[in-house]
C-alpha atoms as a PDB file:
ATOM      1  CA  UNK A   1      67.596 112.986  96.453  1.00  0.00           C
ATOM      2  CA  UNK A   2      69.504 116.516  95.635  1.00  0.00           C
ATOM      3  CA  UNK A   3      70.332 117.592  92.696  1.00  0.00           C
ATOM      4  CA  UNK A   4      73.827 116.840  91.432  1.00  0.00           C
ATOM      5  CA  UNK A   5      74.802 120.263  91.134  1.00  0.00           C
ATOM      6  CA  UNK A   6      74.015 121.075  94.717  1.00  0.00           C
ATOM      7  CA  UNK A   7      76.617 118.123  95.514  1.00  0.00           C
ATOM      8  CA  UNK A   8      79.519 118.478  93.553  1.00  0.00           C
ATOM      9  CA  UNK A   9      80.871 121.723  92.726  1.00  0.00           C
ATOM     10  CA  UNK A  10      84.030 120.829  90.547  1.00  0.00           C
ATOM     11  CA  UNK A  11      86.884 118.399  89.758  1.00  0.00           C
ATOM     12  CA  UNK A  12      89.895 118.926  92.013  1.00  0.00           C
ATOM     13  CA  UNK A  13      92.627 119.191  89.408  1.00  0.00           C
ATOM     14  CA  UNK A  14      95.960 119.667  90.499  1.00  0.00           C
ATOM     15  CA  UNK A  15      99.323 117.372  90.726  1.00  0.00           C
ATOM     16  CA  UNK A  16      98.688 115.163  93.285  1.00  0.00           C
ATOM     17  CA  UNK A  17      95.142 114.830  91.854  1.00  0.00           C
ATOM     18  CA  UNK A  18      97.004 114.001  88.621  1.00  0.00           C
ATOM     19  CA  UNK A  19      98.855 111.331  89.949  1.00  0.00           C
ATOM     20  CA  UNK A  20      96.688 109.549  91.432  1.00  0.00           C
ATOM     21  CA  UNK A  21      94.008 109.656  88.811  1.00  0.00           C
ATOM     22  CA  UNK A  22      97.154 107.897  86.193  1.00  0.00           C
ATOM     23  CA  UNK A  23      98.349 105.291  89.020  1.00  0.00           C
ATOM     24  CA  UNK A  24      94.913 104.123  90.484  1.00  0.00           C
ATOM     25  CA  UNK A  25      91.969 105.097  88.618  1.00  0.00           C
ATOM     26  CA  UNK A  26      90.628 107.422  91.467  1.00  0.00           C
ATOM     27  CA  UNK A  27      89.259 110.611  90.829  1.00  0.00           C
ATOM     28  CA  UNK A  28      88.643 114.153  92.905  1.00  0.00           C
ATOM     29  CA  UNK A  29      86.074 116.378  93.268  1.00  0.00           C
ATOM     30  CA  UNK A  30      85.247 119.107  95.611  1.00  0.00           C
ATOM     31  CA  UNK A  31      82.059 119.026  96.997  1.00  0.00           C
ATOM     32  CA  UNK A  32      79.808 120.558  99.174  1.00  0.00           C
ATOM     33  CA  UNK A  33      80.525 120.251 102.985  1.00  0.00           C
ATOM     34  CA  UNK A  34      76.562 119.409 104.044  1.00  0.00           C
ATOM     35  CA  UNK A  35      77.219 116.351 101.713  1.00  0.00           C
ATOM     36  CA  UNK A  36      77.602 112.724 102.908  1.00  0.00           C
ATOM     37  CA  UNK A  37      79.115 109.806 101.051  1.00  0.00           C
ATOM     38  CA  UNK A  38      75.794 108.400 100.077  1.00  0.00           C
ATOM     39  CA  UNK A  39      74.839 111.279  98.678  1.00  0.00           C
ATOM     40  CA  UNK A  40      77.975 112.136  96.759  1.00  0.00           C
ATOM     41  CA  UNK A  41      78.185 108.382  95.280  1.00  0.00           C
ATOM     42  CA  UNK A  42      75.052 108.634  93.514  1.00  0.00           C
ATOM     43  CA  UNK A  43      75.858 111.986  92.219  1.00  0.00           C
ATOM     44  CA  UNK A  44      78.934 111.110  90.539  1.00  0.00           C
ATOM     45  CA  UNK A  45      76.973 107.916  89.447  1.00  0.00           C
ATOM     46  CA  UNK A  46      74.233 109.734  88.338  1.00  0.00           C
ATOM     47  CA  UNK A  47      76.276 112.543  86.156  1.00  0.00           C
ATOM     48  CA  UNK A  48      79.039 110.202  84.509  1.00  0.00           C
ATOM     49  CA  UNK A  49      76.927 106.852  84.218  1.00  0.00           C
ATOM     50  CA  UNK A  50      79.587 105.020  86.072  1.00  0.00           C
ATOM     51  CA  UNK A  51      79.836 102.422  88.924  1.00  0.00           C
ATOM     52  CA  UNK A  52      81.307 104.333  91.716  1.00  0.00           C
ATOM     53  CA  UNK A  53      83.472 101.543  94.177  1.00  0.00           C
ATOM     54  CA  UNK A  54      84.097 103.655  96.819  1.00  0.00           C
ATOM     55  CA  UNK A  55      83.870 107.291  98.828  1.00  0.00           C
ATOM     56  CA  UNK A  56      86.577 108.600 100.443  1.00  0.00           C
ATOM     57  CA  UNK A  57      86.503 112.232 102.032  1.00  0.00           C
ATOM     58  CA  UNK A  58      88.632 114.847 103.710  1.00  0.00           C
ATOM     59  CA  UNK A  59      87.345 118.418 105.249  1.00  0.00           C
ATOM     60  CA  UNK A  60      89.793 120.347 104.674  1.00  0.00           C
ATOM     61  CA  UNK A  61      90.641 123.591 107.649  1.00  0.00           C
ATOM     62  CA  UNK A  62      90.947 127.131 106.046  1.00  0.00           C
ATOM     63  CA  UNK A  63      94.599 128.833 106.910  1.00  0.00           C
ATOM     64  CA  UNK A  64      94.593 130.994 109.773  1.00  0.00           C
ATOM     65  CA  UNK A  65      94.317 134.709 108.750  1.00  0.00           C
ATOM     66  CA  UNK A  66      96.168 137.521 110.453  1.00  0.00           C
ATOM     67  CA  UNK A  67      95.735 141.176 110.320  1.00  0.00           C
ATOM     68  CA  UNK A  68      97.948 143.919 111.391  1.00  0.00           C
ATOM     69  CA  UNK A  69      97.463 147.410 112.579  1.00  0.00           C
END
């Protein structure tokens, strides 16, 4: 198994993450792309000593950058 740290880099905290932390108990964390949800369950089991229900994840695409001149 990896280490925790070379699975989850940080808590996403932002609004939306917020939100749906105080409505359903769900939290968010960015983590490492190379990670799987196996992986990232028993990291965030492993770190906080809690029962993790389920994994859900999202890759996210960069924004396109432009350059003039």
């Amino acid at each position: 198994m990896k280490a925790t740290k070379d699975i989850l880099d940080f808590p996403w905290m932002t609004e939306k993450s917020t939100a749906i932390r105080m409505a359903t108990n769900q939290y968010v964390f960015k983590v490492k792309p190379n990670a799987n949800k196996i992986e990232i369950k028993q990291a965030i089991e492993a770190r906080f000593q809690v029962k993790v229900v389920a994994v859900n994840t999202l890759n996210v695409q960069g924004k396109v950058k432009r350059t003039r001149g």
